[in-house]
N, C-alpha and C. Protein backbone atom coordinates (compact mmCIF):
# COMPACT_ATOMS: atom_id res chain seq x y z
N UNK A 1 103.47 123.12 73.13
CA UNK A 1 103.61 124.34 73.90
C UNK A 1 102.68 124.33 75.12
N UNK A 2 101.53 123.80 75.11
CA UNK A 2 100.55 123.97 76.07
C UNK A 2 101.28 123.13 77.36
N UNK A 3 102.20 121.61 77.17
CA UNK A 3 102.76 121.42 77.87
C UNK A 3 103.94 121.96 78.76
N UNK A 4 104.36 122.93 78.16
CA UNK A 4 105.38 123.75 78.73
C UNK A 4 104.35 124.93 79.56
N UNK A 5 103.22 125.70 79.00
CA UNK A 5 102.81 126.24 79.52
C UNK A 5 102.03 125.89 80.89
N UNK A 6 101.44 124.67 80.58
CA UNK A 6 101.20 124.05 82.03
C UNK A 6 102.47 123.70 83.07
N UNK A 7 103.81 123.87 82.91
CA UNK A 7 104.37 123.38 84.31
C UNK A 7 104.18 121.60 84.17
N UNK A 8 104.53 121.29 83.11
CA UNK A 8 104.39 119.47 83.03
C UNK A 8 106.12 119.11 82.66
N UNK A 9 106.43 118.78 83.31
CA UNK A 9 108.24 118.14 83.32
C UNK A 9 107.68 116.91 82.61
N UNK A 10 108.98 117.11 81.24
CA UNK A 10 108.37 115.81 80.31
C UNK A 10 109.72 114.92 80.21
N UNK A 11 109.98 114.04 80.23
CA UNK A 11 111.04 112.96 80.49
C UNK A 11 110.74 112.06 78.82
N UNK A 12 112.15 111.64 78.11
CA UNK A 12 111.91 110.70 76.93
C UNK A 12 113.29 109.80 77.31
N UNK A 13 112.67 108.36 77.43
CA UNK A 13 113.77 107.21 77.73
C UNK A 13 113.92 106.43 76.40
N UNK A 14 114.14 106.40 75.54
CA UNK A 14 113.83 105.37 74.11
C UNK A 14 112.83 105.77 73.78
N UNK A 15 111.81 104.72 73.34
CA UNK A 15 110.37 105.55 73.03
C UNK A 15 109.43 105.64 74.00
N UNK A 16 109.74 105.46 75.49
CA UNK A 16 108.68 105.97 76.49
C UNK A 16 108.92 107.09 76.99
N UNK A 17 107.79 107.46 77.21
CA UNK A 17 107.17 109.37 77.96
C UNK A 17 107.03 109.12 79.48
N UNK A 18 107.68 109.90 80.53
CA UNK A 18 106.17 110.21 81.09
C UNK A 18 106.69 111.99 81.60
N UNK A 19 105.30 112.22 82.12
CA UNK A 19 105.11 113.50 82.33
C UNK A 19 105.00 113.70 83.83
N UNK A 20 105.23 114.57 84.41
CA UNK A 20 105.22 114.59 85.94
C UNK A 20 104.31 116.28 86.15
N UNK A 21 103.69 116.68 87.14
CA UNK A 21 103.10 118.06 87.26
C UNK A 21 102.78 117.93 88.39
N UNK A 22 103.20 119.33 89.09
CA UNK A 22 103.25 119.35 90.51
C UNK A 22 102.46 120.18 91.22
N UNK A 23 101.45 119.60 92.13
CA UNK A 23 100.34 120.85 93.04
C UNK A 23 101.71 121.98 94.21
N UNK A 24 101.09 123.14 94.23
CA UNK A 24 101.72 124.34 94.87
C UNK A 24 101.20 123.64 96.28
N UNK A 25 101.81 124.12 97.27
CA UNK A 25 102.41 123.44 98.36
C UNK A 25 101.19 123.51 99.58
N UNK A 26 100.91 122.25 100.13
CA UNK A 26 99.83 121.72 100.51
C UNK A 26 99.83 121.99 102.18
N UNK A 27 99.21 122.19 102.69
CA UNK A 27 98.93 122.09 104.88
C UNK A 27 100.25 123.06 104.94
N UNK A 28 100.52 124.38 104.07
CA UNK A 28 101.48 125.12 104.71
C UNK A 28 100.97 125.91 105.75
N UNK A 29 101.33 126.54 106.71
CA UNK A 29 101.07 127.44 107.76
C UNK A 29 101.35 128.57 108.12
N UNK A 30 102.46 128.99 107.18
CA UNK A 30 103.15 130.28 107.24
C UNK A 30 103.64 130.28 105.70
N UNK A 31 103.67 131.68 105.17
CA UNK A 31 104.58 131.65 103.85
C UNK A 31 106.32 130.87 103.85
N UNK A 32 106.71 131.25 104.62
CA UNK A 32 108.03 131.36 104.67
C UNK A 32 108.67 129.92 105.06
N UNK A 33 107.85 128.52 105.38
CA UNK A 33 108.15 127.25 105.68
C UNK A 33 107.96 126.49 104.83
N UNK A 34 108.70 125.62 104.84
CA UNK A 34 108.50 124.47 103.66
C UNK A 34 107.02 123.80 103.88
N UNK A 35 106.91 123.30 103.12
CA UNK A 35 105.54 122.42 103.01
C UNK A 35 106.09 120.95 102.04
N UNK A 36 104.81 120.43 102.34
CA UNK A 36 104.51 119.45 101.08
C UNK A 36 103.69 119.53 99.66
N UNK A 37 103.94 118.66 98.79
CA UNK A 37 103.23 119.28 97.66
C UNK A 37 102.89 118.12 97.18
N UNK A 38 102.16 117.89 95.97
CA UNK A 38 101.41 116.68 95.00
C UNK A 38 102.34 116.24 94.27
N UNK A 39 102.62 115.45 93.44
CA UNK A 39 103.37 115.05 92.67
C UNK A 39 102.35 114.14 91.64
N UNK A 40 102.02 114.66 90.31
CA UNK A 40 101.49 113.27 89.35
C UNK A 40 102.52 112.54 88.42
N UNK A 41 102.29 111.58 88.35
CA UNK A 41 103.02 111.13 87.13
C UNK A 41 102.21 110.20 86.25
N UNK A 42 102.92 110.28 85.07
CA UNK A 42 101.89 109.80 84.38
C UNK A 42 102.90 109.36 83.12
N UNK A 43 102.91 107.87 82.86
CA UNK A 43 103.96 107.07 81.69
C UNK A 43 102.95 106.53 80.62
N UNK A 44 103.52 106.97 79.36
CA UNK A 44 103.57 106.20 78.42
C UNK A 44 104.32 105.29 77.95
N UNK A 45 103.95 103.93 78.04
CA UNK A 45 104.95 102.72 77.34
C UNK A 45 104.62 103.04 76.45
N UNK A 46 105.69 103.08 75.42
CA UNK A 46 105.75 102.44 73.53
C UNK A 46 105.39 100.86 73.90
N UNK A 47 104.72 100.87 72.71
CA UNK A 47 103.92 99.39 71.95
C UNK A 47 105.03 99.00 71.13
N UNK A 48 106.04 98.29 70.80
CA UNK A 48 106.68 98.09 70.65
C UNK A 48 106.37 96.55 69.75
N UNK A 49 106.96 95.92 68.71
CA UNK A 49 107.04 94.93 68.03
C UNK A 49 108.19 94.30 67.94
N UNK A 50 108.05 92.83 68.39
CA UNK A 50 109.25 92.13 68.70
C UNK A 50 109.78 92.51 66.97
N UNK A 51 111.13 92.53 66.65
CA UNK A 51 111.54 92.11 65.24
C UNK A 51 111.64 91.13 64.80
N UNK A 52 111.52 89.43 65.42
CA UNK A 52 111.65 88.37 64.48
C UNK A 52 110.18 88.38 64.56
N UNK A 53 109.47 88.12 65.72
CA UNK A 53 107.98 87.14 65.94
C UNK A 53 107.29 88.02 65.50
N UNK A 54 107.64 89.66 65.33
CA UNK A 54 105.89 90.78 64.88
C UNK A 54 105.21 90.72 65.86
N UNK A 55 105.00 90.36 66.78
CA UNK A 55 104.35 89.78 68.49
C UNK A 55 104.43 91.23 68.75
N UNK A 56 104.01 91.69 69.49
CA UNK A 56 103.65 92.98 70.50
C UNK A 56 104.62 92.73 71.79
N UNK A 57 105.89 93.14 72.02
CA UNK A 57 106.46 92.76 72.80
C UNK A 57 105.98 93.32 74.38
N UNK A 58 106.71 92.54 75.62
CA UNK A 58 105.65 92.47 77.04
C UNK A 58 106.42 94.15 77.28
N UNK A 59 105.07 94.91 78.05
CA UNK A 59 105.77 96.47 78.40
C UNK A 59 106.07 95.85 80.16
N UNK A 60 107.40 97.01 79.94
CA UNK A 60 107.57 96.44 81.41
C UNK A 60 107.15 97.19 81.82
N UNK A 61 106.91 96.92 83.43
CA UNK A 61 106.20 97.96 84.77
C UNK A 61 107.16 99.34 84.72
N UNK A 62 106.27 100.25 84.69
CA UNK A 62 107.38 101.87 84.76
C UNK A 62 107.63 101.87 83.46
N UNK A 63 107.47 101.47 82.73
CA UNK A 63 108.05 101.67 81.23
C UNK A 63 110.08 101.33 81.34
N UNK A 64 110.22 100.37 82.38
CA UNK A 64 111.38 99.93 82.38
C UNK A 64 112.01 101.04 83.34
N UNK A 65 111.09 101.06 84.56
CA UNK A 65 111.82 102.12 85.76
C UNK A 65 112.62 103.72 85.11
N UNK A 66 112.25 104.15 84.14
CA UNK A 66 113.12 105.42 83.74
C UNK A 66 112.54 106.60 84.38
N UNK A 67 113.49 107.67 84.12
CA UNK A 67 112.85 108.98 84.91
C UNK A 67 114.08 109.51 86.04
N UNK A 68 115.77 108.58 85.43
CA UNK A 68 116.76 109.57 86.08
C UNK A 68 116.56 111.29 85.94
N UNK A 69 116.62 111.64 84.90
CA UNK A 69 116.57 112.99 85.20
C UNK A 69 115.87 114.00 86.02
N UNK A 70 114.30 113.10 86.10
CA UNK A 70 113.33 114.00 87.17
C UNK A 70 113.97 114.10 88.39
N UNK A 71 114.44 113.57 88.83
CA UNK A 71 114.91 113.35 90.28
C UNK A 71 115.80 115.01 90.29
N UNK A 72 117.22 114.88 89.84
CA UNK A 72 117.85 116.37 90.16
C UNK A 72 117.23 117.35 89.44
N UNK A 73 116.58 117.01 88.23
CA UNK A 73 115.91 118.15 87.66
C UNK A 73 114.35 118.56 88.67
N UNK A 74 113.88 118.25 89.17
CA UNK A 74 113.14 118.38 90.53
C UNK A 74 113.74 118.94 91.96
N UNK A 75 115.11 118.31 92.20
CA UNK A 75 115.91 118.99 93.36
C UNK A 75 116.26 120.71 92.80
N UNK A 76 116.69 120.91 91.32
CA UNK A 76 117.48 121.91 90.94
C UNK A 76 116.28 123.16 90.86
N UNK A 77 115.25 122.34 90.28
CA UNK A 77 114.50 123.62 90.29
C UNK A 77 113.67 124.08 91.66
N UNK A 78 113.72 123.34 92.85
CA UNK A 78 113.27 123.94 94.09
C UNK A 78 114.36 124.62 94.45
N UNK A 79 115.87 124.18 94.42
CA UNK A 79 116.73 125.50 94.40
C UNK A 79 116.73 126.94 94.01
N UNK A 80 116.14 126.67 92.56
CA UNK A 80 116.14 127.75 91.72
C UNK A 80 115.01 128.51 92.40
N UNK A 81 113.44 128.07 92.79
CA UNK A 81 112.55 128.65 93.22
C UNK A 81 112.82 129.47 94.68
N UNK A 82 113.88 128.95 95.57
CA UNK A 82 114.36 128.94 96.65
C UNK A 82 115.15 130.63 96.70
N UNK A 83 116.11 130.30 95.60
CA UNK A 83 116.95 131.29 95.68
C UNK A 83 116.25 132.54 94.61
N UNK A 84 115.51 132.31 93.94
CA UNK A 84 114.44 133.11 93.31
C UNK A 84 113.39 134.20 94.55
N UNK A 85 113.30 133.25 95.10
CA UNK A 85 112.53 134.06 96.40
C UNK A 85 113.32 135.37 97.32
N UNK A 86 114.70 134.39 97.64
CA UNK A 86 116.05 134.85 98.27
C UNK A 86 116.17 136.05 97.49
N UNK A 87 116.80 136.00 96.44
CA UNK A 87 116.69 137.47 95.62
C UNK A 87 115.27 138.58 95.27
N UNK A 88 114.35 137.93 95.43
CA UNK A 88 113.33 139.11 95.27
C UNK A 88 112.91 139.65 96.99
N UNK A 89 113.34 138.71 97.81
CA UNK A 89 113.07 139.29 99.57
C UNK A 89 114.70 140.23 99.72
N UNK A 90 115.47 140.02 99.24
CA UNK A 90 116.96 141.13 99.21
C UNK A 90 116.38 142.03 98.19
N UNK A 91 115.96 142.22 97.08
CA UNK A 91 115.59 143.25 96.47
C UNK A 91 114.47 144.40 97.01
N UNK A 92 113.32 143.31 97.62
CA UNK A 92 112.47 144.36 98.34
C UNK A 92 113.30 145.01 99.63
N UNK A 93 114.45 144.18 100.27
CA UNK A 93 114.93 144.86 101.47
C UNK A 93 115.73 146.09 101.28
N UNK A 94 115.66 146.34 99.82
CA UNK A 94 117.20 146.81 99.40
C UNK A 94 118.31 146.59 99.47
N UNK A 95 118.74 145.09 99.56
CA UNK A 95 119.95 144.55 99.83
C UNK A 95 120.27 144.42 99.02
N UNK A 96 121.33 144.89 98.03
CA UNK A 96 121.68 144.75 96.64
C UNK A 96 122.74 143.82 96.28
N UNK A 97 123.64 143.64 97.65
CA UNK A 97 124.72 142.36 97.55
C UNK A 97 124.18 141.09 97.28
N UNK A 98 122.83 140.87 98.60
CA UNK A 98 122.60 139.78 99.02
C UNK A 98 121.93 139.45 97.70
N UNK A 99 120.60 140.24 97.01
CA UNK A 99 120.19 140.00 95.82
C UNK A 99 121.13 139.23 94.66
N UNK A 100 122.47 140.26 94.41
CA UNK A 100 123.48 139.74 93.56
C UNK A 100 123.56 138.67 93.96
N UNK A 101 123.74 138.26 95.24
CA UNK A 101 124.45 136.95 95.46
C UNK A 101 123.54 135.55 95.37
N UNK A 102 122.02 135.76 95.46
CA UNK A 102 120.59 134.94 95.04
C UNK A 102 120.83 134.73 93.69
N UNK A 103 121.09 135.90 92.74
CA UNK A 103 120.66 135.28 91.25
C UNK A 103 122.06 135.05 91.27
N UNK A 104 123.35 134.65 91.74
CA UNK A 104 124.47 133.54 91.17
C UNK A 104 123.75 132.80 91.29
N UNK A 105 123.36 132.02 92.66
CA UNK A 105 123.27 130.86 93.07
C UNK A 105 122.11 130.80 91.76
N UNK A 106 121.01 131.38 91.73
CA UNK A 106 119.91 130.96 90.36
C UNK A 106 120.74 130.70 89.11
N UNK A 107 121.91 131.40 88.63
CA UNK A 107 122.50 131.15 87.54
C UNK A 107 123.45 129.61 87.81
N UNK A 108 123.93 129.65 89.45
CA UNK A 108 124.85 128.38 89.11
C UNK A 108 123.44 126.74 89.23
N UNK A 109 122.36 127.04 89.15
CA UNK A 109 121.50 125.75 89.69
C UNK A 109 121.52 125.88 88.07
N UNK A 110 120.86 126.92 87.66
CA UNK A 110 120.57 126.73 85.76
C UNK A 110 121.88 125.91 85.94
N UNK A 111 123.22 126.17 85.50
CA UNK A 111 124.17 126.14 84.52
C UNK A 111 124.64 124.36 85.20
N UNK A 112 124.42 123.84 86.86
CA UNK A 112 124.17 122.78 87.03
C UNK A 112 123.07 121.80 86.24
N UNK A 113 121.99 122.48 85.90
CA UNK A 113 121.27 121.66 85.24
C UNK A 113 121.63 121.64 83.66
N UNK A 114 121.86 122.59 82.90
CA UNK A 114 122.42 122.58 81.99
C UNK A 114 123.79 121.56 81.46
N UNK A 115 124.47 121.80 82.38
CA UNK A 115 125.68 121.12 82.20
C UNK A 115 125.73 119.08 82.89
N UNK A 116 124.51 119.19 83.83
CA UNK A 116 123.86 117.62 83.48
C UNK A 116 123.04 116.90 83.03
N UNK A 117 122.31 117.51 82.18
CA UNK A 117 121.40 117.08 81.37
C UNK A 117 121.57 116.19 80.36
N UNK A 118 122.94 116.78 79.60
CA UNK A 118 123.23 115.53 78.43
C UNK A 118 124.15 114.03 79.26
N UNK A 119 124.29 114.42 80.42
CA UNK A 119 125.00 113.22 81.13
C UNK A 119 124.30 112.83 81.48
N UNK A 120 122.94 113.18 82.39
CA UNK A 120 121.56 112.26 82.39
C UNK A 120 121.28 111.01 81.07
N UNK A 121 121.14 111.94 80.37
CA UNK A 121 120.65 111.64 79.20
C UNK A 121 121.20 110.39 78.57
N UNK A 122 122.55 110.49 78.64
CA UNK A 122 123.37 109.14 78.41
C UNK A 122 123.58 108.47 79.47
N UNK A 123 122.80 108.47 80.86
CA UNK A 123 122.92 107.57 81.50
C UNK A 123 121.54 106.90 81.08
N UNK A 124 120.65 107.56 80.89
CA UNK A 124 119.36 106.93 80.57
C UNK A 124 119.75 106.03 79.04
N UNK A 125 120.12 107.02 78.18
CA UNK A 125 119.88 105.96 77.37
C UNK A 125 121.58 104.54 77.23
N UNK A 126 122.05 104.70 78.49
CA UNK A 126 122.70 103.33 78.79
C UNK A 126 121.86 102.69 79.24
N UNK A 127 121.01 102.72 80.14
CA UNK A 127 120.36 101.74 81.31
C UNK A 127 119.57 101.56 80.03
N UNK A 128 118.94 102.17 79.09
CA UNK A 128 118.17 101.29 78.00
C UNK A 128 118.03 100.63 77.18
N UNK A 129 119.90 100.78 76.79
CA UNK A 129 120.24 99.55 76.01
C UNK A 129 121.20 98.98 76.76
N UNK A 130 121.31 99.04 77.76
CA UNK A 130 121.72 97.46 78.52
C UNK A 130 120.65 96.34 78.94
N UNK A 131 119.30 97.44 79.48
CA UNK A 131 118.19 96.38 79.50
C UNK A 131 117.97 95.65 78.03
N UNK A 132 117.87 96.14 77.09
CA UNK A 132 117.55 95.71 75.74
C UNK A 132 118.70 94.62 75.61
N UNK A 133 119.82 95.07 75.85
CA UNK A 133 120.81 94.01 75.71
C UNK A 133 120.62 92.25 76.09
N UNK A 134 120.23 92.92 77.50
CA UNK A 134 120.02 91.70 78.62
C UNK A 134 118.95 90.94 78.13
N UNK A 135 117.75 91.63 77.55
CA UNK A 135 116.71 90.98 77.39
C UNK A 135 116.95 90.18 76.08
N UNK A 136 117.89 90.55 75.38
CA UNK A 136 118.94 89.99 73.89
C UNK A 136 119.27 88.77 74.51
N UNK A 137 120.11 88.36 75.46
CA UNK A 137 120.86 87.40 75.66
C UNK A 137 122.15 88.17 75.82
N UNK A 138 122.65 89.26 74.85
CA UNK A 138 123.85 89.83 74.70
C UNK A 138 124.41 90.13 75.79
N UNK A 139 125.33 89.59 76.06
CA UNK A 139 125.71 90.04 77.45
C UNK A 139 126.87 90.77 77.66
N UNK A 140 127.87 90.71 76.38
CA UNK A 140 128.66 91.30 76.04
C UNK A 140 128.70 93.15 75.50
N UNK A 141 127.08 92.86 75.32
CA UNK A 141 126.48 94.31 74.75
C UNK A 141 126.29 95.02 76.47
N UNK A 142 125.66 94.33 76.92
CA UNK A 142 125.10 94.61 78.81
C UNK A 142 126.35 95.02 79.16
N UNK A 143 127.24 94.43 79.46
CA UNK A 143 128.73 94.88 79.73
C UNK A 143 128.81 96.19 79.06
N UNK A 144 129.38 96.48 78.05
CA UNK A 144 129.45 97.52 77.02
C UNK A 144 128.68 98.88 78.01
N UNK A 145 127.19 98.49 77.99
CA UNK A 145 126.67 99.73 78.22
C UNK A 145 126.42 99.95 80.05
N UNK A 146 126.89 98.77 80.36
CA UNK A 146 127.11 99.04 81.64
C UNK A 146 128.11 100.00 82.08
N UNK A 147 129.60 99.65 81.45
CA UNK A 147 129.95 100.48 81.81
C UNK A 147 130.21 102.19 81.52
N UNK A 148 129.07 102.01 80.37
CA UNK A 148 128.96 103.53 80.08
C UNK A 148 128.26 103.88 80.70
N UNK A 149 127.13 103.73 81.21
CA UNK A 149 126.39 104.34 82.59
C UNK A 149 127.08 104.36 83.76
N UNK A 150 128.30 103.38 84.17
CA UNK A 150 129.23 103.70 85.25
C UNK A 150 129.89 105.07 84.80
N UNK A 151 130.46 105.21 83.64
CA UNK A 151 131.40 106.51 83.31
C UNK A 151 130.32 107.84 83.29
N UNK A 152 128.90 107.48 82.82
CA UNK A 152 127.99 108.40 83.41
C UNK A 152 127.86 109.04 84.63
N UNK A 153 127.94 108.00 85.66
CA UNK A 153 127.19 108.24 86.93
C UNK A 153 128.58 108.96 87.33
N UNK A 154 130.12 108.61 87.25
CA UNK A 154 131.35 109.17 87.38
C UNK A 154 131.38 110.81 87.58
N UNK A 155 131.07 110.85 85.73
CA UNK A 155 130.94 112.27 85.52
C UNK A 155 130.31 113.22 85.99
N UNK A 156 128.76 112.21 85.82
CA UNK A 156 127.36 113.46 86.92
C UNK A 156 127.93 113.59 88.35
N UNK A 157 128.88 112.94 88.93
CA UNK A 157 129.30 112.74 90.42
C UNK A 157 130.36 113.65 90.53
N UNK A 158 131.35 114.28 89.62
CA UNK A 158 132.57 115.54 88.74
C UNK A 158 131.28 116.35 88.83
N UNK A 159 130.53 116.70 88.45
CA UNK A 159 129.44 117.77 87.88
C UNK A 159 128.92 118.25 89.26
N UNK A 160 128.38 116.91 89.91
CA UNK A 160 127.62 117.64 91.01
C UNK A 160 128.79 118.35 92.28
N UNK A 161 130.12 117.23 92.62
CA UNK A 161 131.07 118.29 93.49
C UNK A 161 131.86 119.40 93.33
N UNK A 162 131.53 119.66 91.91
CA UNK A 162 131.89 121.38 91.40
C UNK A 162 130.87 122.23 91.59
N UNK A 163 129.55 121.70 91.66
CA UNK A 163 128.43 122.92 91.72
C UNK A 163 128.49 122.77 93.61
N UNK A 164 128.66 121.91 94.13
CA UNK A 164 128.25 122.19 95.50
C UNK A 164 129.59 122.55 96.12
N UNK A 165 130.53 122.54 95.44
CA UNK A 165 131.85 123.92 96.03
C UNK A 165 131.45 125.40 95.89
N UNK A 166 131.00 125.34 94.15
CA UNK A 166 130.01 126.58 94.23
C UNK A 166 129.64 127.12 94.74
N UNK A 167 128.39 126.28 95.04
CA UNK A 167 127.17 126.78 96.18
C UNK A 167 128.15 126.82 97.69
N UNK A 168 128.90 126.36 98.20
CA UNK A 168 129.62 126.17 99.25
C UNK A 168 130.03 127.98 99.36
N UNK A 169 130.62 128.14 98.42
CA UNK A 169 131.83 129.59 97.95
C UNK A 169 130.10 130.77 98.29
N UNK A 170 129.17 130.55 97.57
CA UNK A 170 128.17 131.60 97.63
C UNK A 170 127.71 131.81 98.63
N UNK A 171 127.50 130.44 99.51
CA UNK A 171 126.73 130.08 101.34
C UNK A 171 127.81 131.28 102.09
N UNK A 172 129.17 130.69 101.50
CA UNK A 172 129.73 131.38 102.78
C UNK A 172 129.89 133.17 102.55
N UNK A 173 129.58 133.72 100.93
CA UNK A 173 130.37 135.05 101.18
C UNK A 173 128.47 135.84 101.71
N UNK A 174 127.47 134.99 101.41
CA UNK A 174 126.04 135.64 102.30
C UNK A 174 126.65 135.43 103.63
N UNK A 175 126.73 134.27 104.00
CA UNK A 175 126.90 134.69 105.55
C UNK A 175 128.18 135.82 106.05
N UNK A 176 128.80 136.30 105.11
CA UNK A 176 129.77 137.17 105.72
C UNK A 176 129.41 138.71 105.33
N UNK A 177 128.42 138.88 104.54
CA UNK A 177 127.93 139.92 103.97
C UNK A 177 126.56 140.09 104.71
């Protein structure tokens, strides 16, 4: 819980962690402009034991490059913070449309992240047993899960041009309101 309470985005690829936590926004100059911000990260490799030799098998660099999900789950929630703002600056204006029309867009970034998360998820854990594969010799297995991370990346690619028609449909009825 303390990790959730800190604001720590926690990522699980097979048995590696890592954790990411982000500084509030750095050399801003005005409220209302973007800035830059910190980014930590921080991986745990699993220690891992070969199964024939008992050997401590080699950790790779990055814990084997993982951490698809941070990426849109990082884009989705500066949306969410974005349009979070959007609706509480229409609420103080008394704009009650424009407000309505902030928390869709907050409900359609949730229900985007929601609805790619378990497709993340099986893209990650393709890319982890195709590496495992590869590092097998199996190459027939590599194939296999290759192309289930292709039918992954497919789907998340279905997922993401339905939410940005969405967001398209919401852009345009603010600007007409």
């Amino acid at each position: 819980m303390s990790i959730v309470r800190n604001n720590i985005l926690v990522d699980i690829q097979g048995d590696d962690l890592l954790m990411q936590i982000f500084t509030a926004k750095v050399l801003q100059r005005n409220n209302n402009e973007e800035s830059c911000f910190l980014e930590f990260i921080q991986r745990v490799c699993s220690c891992c034991n070969d199964p024939e030799s008992g050997e401590p098998c080699k950790i790779k660099p990055g814990c084997g490059g993982f951490g698809i999900r941070n990426f849109l789950t990082l884009f989705l929630s500066i949306e969410v913070s974005k349009a979070t703002a959007a609706r509480a600056e229409a609420e103080k204006a008394g704009n009650s449309k424009a407000a309505e029309n902030a928390q869709k867009m907050v409900e359609a970034f949730t229900q985007q992240l929601d609805e790619s998360n378990p497709i993340l998820t099986a893209i990650s854990d393709a890319m982890t047993a195709e590496g495992n594969a590869l590092e097998r010799g199996d190459t027939e297995a590599a194939k296999h899960w290759a192309e289930e991370k292709a039918r992954g990346n497919e789907t998340l690619q279905s997922v993401s041009s339905k939410y940005k028609q969405i967001m398209r449909q919401l852009r345009e009825r603010t600007v007409a309101e």
